[in-house]
PDB file of N, CA and C in Angstrom:
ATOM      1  N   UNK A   1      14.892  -2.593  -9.052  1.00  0.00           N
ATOM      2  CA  UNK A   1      14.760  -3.355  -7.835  1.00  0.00           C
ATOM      3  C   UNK A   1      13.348  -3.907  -7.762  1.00  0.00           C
ATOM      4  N   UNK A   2      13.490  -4.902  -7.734  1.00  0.00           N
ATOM      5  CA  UNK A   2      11.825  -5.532  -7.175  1.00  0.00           C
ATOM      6  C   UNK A   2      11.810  -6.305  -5.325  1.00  0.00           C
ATOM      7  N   UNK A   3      10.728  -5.806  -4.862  1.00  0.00           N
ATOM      8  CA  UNK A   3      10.421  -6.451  -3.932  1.00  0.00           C
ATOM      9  C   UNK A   3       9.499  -7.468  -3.577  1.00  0.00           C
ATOM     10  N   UNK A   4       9.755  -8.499  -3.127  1.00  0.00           N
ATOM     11  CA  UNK A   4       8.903 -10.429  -2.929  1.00  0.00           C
ATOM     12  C   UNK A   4       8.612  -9.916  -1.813  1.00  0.00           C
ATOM     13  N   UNK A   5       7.352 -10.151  -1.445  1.00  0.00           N
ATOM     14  CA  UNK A   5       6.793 -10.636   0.257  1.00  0.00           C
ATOM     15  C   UNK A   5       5.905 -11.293   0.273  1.00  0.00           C
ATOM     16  N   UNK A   6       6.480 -12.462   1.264  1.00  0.00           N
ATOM     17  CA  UNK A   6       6.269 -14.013   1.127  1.00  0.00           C
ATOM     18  C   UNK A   6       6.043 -14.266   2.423  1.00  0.00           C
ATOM     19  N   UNK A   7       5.187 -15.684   2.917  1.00  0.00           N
ATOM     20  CA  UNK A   7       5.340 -15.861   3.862  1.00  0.00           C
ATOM     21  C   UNK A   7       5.596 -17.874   3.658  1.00  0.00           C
ATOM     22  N   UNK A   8       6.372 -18.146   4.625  1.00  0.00           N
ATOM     23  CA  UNK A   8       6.618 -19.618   4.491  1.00  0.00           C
ATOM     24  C   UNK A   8       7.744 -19.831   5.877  1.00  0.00           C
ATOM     25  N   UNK A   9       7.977 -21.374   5.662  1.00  0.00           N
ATOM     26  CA  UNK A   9       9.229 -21.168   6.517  1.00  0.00           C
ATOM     27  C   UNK A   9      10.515 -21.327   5.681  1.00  0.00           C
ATOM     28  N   UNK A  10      11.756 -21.211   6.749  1.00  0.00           N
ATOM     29  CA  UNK A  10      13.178 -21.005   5.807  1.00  0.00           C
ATOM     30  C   UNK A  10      13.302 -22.518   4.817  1.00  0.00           C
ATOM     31  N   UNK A  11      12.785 -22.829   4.723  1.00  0.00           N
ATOM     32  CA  UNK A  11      12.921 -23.769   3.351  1.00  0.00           C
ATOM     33  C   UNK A  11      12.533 -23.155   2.814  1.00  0.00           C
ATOM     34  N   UNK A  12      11.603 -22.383   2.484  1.00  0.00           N
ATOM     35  CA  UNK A  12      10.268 -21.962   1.497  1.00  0.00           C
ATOM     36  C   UNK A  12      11.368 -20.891   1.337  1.00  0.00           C
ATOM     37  N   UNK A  13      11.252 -20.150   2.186  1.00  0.00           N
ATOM     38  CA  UNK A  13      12.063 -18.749   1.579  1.00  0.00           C
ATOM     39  C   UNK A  13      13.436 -18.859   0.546  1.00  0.00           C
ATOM     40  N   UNK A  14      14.615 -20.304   1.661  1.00  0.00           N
ATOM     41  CA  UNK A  14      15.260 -20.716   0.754  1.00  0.00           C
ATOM     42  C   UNK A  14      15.100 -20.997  -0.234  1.00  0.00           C
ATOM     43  N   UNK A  15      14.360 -21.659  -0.824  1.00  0.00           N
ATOM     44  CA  UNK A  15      14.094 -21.987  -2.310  1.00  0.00           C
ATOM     45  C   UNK A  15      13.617 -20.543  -3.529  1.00  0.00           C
ATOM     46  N   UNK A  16      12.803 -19.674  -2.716  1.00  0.00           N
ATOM     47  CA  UNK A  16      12.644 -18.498  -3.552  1.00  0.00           C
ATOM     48  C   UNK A  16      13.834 -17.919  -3.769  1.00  0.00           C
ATOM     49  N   UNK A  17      15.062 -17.796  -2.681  1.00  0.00           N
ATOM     50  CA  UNK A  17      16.436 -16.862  -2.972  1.00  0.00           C
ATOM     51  C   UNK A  17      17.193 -17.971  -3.973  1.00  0.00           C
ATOM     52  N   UNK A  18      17.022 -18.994  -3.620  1.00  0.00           N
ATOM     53  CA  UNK A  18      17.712 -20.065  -4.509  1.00  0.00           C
ATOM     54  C   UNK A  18      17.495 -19.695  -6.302  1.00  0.00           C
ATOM     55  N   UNK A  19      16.190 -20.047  -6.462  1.00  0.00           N
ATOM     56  CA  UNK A  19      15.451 -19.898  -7.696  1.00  0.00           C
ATOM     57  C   UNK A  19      15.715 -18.990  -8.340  1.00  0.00           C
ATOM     58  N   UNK A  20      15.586 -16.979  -7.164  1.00  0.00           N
ATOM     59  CA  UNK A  20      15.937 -15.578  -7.965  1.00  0.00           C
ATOM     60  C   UNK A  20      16.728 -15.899  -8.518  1.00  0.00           C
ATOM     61  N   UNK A  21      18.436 -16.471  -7.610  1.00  0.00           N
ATOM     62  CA  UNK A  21      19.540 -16.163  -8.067  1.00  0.00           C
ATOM     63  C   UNK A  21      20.044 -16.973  -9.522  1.00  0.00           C
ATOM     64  N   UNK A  22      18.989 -17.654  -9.480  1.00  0.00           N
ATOM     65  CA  UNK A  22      19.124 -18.319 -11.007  1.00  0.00           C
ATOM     66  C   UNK A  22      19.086 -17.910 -11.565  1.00  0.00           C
ATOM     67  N   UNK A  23      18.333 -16.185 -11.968  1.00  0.00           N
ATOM     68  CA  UNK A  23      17.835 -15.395 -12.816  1.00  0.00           C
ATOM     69  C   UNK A  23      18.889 -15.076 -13.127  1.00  0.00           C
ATOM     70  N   UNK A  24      19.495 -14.983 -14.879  1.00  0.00           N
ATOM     71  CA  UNK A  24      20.726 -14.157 -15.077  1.00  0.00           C
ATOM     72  C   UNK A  24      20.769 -12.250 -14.549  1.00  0.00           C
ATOM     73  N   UNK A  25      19.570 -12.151 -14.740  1.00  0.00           N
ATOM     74  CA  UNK A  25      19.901 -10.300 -14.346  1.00  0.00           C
ATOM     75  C   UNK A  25      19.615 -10.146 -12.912  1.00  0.00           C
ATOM     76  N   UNK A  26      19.619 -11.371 -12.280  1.00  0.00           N
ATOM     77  CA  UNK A  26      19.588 -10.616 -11.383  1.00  0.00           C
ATOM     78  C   UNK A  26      20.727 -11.184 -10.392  1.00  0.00           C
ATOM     79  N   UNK A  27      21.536  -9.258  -9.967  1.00  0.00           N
ATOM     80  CA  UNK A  27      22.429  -9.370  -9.739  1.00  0.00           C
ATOM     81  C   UNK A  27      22.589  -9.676  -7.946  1.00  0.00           C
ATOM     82  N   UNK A  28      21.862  -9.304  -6.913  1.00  0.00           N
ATOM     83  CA  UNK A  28      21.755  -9.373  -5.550  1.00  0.00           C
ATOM     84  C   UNK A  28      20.227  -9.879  -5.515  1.00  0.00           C
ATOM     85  N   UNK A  29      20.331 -11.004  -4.300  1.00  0.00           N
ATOM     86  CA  UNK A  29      18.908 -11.093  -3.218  1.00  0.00           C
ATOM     87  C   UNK A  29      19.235 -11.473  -2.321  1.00  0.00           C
ATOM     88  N   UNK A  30      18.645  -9.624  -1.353  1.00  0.00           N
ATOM     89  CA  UNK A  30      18.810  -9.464  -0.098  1.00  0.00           C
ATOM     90  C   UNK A  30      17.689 -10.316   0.864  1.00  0.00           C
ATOM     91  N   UNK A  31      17.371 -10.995   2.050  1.00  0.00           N
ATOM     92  CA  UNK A  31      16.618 -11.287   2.346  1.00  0.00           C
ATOM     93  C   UNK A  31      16.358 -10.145   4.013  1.00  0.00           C
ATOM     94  N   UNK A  32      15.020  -9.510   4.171  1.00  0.00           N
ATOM     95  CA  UNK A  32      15.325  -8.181   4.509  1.00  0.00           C
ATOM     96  C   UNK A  32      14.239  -9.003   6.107  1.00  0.00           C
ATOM     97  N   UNK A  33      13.887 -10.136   5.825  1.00  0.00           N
ATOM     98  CA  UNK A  33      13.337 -10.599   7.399  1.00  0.00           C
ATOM     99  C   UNK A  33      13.909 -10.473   8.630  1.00  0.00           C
ATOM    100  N   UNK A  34      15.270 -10.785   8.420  1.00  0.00           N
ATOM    101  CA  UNK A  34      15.717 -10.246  10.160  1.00  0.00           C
ATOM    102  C   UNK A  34      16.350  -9.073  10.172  1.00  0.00           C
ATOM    103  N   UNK A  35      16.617  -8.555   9.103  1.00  0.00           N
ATOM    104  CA  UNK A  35      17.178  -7.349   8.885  1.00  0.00           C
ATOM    105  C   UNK A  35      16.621  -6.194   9.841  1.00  0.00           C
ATOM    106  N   UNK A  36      17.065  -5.136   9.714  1.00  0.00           N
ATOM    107  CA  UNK A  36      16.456  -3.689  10.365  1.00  0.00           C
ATOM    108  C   UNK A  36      15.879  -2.984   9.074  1.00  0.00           C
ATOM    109  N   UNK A  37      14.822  -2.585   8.652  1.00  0.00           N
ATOM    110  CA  UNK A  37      14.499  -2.473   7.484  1.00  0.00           C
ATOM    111  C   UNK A  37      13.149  -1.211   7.385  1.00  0.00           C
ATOM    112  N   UNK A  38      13.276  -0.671   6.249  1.00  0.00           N
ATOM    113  CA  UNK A  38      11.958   0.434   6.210  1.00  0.00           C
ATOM    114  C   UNK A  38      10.431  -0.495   5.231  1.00  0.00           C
ATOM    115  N   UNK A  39       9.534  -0.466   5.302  1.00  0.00           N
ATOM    116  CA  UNK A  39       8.842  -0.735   3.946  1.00  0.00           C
ATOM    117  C   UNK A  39       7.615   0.099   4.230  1.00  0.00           C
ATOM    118  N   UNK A  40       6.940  -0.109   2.935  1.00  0.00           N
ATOM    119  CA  UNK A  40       5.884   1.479   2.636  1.00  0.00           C
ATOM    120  C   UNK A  40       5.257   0.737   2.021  1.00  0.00           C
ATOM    121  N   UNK A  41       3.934   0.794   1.470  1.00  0.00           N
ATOM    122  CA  UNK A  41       2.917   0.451   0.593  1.00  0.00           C
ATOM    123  C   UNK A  41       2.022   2.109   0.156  1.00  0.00           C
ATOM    124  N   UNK A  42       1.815   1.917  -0.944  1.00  0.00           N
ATOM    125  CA  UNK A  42       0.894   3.178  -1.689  1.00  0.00           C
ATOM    126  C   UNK A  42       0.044   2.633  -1.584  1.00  0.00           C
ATOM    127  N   UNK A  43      -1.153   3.215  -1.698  1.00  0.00           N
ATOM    128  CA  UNK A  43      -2.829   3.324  -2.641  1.00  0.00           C
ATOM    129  C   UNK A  43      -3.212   4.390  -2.914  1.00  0.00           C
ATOM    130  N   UNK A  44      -3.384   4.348  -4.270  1.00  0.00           N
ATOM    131  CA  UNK A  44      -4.779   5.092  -4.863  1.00  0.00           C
ATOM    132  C   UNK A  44      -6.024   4.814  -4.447  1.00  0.00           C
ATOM    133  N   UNK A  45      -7.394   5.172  -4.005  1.00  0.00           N
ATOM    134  CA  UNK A  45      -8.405   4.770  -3.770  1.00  0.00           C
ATOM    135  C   UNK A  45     -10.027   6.106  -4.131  1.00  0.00           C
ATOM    136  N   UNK A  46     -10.373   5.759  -4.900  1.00  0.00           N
ATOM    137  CA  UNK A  46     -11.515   6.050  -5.451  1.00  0.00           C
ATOM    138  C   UNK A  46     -12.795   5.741  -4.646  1.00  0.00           C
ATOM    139  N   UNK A  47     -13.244   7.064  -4.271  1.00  0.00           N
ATOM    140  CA  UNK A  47     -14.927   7.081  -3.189  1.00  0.00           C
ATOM    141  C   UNK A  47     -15.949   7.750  -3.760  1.00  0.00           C
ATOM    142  N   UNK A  48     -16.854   7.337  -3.584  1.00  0.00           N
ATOM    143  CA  UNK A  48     -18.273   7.607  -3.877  1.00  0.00           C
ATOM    144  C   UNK A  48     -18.617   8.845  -2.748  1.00  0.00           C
ATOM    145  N   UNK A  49     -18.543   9.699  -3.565  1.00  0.00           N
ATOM    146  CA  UNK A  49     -19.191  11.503  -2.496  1.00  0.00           C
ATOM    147  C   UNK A  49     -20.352  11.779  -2.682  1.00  0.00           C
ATOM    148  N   UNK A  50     -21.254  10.651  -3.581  1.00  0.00           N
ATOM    149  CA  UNK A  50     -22.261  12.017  -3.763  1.00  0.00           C
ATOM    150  C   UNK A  50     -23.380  11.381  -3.324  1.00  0.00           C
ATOM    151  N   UNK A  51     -23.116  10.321  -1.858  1.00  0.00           N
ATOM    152  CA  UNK A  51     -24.843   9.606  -1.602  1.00  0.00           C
ATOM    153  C   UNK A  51     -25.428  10.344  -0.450  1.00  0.00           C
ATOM    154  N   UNK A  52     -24.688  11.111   0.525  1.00  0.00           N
ATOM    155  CA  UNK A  52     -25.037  11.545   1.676  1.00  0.00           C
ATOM    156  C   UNK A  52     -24.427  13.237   1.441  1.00  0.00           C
ATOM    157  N   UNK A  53     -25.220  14.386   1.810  1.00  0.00           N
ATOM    158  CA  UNK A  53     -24.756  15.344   1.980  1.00  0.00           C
ATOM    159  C   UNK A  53     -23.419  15.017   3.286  1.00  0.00           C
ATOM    160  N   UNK A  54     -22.422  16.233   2.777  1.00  0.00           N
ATOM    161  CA  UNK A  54     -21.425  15.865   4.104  1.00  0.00           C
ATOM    162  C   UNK A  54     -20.163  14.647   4.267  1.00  0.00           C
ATOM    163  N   UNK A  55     -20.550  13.847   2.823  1.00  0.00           N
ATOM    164  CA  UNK A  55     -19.348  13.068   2.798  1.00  0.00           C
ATOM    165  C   UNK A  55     -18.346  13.529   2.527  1.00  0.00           C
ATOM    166  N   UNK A  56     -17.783  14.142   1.173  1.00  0.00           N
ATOM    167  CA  UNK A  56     -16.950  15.078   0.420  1.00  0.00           C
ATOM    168  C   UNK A  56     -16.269  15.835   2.193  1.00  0.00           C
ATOM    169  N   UNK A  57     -16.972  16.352   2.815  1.00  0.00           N
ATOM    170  CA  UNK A  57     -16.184  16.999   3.930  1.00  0.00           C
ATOM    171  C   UNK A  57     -15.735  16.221   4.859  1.00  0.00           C
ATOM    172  N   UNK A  58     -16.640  14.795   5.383  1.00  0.00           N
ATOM    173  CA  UNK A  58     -15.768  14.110   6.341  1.00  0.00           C
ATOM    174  C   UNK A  58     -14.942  13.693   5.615  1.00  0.00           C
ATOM    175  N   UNK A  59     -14.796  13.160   4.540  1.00  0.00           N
ATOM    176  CA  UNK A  59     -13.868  12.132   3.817  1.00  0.00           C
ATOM    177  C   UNK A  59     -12.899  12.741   3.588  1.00  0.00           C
ATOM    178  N   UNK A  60     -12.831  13.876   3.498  1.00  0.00           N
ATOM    179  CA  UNK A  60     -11.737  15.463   3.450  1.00  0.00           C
ATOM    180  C   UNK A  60     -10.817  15.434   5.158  1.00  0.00           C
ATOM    181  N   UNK A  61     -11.597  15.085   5.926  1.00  0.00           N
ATOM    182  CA  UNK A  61     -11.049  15.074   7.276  1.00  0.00           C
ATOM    183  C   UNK A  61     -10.365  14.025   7.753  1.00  0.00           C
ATOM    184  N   UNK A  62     -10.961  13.173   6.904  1.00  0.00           N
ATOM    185  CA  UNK A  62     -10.323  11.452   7.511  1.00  0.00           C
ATOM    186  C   UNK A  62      -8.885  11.940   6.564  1.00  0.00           C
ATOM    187  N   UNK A  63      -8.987  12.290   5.371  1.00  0.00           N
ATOM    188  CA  UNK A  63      -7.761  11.821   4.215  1.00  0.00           C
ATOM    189  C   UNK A  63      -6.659  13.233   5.374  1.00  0.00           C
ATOM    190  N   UNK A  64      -7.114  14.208   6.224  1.00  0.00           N
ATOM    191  CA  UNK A  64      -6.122  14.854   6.965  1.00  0.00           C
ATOM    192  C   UNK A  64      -5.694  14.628   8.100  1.00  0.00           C
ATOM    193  N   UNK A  65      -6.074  13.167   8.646  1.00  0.00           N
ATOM    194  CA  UNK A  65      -5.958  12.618  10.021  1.00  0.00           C
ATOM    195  C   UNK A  65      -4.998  11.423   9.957  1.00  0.00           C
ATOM    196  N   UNK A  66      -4.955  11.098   8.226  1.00  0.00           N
ATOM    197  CA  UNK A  66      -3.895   9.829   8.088  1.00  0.00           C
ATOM    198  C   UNK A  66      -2.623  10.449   7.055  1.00  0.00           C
ATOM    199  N   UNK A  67      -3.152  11.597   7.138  1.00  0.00           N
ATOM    200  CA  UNK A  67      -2.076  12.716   6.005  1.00  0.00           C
ATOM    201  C   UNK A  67      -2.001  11.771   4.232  1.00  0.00           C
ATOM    202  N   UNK A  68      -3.268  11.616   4.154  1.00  0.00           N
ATOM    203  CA  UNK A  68      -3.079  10.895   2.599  1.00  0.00           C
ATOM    204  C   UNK A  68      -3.338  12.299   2.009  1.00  0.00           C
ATOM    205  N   UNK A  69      -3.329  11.877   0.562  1.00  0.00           N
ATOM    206  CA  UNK A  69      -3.434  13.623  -0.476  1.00  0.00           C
ATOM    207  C   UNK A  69      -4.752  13.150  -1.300  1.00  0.00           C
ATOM    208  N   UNK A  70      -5.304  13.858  -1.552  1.00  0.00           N
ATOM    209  CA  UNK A  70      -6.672  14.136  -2.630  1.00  0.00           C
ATOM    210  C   UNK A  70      -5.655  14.626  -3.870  1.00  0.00           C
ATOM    211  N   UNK A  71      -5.939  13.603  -5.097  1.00  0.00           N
ATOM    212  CA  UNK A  71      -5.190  13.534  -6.119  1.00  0.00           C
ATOM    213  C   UNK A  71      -6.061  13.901  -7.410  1.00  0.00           C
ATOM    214  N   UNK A  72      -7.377  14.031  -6.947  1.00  0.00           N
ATOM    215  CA  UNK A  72      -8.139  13.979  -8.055  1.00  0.00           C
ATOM    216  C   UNK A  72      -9.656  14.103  -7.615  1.00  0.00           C
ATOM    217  N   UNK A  73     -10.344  15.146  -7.551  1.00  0.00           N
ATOM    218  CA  UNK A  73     -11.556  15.419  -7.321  1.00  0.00           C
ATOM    219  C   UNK A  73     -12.603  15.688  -8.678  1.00  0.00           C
ATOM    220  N   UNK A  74     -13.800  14.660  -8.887  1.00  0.00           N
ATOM    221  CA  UNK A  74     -15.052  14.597  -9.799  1.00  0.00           C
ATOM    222  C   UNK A  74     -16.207  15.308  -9.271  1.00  0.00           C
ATOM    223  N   UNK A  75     -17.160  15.443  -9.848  1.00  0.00           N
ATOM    224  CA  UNK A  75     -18.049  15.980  -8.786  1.00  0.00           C
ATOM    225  C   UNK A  75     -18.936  14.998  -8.019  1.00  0.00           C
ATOM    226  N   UNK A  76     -18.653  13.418  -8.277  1.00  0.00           N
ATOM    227  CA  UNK A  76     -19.240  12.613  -7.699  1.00  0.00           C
ATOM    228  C   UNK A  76     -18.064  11.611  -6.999  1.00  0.00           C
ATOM    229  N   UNK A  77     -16.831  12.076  -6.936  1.00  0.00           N
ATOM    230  CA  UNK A  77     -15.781  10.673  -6.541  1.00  0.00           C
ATOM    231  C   UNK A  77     -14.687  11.927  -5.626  1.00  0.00           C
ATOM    232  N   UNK A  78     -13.818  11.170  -5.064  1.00  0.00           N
ATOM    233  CA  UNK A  78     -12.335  11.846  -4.691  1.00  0.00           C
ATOM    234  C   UNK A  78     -11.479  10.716  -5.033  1.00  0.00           C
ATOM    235  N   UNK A  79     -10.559  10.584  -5.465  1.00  0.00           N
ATOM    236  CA  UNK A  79      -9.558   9.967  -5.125  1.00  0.00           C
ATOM    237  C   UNK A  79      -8.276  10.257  -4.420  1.00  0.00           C
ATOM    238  N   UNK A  80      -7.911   9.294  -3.844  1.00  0.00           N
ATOM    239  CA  UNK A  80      -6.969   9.468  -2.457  1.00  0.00           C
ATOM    240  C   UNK A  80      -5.781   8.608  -2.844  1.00  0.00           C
ATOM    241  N   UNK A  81      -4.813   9.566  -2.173  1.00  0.00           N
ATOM    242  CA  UNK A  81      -3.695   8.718  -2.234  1.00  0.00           C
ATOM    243  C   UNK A  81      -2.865   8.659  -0.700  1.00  0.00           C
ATOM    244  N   UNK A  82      -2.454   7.445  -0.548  1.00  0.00           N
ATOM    245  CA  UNK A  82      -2.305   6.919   1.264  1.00  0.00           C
ATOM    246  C   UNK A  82      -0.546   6.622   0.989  1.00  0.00           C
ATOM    247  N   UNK A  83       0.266   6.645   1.667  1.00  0.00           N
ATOM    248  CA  UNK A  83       1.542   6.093   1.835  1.00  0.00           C
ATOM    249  C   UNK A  83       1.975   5.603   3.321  1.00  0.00           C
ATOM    250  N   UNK A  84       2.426   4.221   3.076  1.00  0.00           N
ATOM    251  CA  UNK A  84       2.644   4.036   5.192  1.00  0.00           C
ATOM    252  C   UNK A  84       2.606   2.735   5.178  1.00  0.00           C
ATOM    253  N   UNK A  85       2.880   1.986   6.295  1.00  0.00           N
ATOM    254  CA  UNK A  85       2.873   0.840   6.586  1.00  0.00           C
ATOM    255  C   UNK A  85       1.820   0.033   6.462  1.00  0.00           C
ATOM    256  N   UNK A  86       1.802  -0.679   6.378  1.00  0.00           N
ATOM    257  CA  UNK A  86       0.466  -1.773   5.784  1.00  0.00           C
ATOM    258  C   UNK A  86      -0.424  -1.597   6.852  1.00  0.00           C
ATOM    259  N   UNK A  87      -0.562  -1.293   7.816  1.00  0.00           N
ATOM    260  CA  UNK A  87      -1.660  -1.286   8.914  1.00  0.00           C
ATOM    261  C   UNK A  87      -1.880  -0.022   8.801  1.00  0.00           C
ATOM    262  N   UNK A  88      -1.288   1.098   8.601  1.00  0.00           N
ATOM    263  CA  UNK A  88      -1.797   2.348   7.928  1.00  0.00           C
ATOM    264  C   UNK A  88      -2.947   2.843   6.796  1.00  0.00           C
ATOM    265  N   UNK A  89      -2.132   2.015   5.955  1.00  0.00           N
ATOM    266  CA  UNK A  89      -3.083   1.619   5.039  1.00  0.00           C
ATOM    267  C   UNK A  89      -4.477   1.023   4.840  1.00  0.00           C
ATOM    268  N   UNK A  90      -4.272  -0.018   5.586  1.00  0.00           N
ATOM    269  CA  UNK A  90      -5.694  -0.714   5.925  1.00  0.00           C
ATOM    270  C   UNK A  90      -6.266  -0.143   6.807  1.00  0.00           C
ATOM    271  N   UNK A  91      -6.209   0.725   7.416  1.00  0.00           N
ATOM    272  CA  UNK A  91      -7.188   0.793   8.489  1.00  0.00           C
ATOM    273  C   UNK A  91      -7.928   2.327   7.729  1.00  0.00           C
ATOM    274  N   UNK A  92      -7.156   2.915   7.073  1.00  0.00           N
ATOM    275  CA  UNK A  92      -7.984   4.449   6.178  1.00  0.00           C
ATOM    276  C   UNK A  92      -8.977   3.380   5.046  1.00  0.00           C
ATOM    277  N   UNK A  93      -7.940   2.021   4.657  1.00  0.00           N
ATOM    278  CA  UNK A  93      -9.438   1.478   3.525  1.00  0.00           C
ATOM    279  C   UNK A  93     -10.257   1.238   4.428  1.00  0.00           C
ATOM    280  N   UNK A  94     -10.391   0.457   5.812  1.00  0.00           N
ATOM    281  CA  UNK A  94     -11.509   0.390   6.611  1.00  0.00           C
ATOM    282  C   UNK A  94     -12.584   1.670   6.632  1.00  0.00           C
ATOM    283  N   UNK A  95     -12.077   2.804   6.742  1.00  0.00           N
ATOM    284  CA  UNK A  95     -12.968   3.952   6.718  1.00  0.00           C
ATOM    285  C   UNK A  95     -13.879   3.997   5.718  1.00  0.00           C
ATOM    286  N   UNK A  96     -12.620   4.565   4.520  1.00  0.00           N
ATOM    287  CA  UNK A  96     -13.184   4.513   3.248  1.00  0.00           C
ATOM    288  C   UNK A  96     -14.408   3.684   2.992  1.00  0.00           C
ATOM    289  N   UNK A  97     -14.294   2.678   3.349  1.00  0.00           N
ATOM    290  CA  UNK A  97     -15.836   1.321   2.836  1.00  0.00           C
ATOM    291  C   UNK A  97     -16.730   1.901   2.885  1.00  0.00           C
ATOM    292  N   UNK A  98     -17.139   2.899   4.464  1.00  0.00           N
ATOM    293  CA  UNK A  98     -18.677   3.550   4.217  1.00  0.00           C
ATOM    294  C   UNK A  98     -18.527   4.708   3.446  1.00  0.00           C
ATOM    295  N   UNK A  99     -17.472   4.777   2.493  1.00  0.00           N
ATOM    296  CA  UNK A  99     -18.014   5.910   1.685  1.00  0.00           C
ATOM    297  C   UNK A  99     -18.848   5.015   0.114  1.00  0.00           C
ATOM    298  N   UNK A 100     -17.916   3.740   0.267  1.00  0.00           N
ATOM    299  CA  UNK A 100     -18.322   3.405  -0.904  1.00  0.00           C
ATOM    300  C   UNK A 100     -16.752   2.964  -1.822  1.00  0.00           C
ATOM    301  N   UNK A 101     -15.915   2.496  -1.785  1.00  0.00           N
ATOM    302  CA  UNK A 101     -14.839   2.242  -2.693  1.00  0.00           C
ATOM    303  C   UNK A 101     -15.229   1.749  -4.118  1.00  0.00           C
ATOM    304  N   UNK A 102     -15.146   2.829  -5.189  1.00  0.00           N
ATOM    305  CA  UNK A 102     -15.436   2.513  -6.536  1.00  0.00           C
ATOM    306  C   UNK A 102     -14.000   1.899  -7.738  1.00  0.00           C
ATOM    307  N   UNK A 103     -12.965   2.289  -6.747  1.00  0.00           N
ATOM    308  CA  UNK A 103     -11.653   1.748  -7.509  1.00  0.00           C
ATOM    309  C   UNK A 103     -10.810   1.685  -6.514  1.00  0.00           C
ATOM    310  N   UNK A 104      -9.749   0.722  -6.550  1.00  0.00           N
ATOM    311  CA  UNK A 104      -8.679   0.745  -6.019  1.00  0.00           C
ATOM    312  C   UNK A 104      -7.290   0.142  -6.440  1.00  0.00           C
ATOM    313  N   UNK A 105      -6.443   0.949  -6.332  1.00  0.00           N
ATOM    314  CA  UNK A 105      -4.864   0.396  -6.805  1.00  0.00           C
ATOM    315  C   UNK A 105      -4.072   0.119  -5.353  1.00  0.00           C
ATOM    316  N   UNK A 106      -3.564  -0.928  -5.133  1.00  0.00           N
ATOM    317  CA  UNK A 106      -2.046  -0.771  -3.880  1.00  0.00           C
ATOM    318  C   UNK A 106      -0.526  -1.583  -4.561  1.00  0.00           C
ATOM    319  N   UNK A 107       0.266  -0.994  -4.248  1.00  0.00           N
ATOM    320  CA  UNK A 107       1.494  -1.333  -4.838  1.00  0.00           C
ATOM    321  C   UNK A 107       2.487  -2.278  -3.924  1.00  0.00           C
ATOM    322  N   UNK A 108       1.592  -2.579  -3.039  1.00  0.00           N
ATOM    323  CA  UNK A 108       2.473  -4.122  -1.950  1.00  0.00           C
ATOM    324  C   UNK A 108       3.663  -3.292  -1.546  1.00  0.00           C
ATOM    325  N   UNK A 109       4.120  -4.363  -0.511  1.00  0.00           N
ATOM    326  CA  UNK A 109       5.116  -3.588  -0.027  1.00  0.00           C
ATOM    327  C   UNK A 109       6.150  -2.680  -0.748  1.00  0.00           C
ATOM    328  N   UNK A 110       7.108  -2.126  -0.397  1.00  0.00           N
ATOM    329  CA  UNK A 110       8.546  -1.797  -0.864  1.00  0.00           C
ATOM    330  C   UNK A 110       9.631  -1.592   0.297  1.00  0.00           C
ATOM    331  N   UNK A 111      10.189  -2.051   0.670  1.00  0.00           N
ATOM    332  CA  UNK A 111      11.217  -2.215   1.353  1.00  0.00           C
ATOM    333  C   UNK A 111      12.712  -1.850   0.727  1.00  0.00           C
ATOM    334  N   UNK A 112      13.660  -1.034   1.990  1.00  0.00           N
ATOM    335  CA  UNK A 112      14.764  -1.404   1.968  1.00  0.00           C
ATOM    336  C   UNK A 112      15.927  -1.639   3.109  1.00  0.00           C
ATOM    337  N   UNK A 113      16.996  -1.804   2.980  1.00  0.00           N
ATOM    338  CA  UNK A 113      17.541  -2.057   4.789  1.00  0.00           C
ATOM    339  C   UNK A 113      17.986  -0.563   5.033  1.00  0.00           C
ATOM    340  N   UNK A 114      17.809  -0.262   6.490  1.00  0.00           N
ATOM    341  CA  UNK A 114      18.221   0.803   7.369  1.00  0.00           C
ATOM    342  C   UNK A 114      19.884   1.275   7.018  1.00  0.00           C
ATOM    343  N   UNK A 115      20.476   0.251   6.947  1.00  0.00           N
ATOM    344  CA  UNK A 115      21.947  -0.046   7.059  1.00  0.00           C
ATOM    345  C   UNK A 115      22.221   1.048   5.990  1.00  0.00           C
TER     346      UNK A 115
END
């Protein structure tokens, strides 16, 4: 399954479902805009711990206030991993910045319908 998120109007969109379905393998395209629908975005995100005594512990507190997981601790980095709605997401990278973001991965939406 792959997921498109696009923004345009219904011409625009029309023409992307038009175009998929041209694809021989591909067998369905759902269009999930008016739908009732779930979607999630990941990140990995890589911080700089070692400029201020005391980061490593707030940055420990923030990653338990948005329930992300510590996936990987250096003695100078953490990396974090976030799952949630795109405004979820962005607003823990907002934090993150004053630690310092030395890497980052996000995997765009993923959606599917409720139904």
């Amino acid at each position: 399954m792959i997921t498109i998120v696009t923004e345009g109007d219904d011409r625009i969109v029309e023409q992307i479902i038009k175009q998929l379905n041209k694809v021989v393998e591909v067998m369905k395209v759902t269009d999930l805009t008016e739908a009732d629908h779930l979607d999630r975005e990941t990140a990995l995100i890589k911080i700089n711990t070692n400029t201020k005594p005391g980061h490593r512990d707030e940055a420990v507190r923030i990653c338990d206030i948005f329930r992300a997981k510590i996936v990987d601790v250096q003695p100078k980095s953490l990396t974090i991993e976030v799952t949630g709605d795109e405004s979820k997401v962005e607003k823990l990278l907002s934090l993150m910045k004053n630690f310092g973001i030395t890497d980052l991965t996000r995997t765009g939406k993923v959606a599917m319908p409720r139904s």
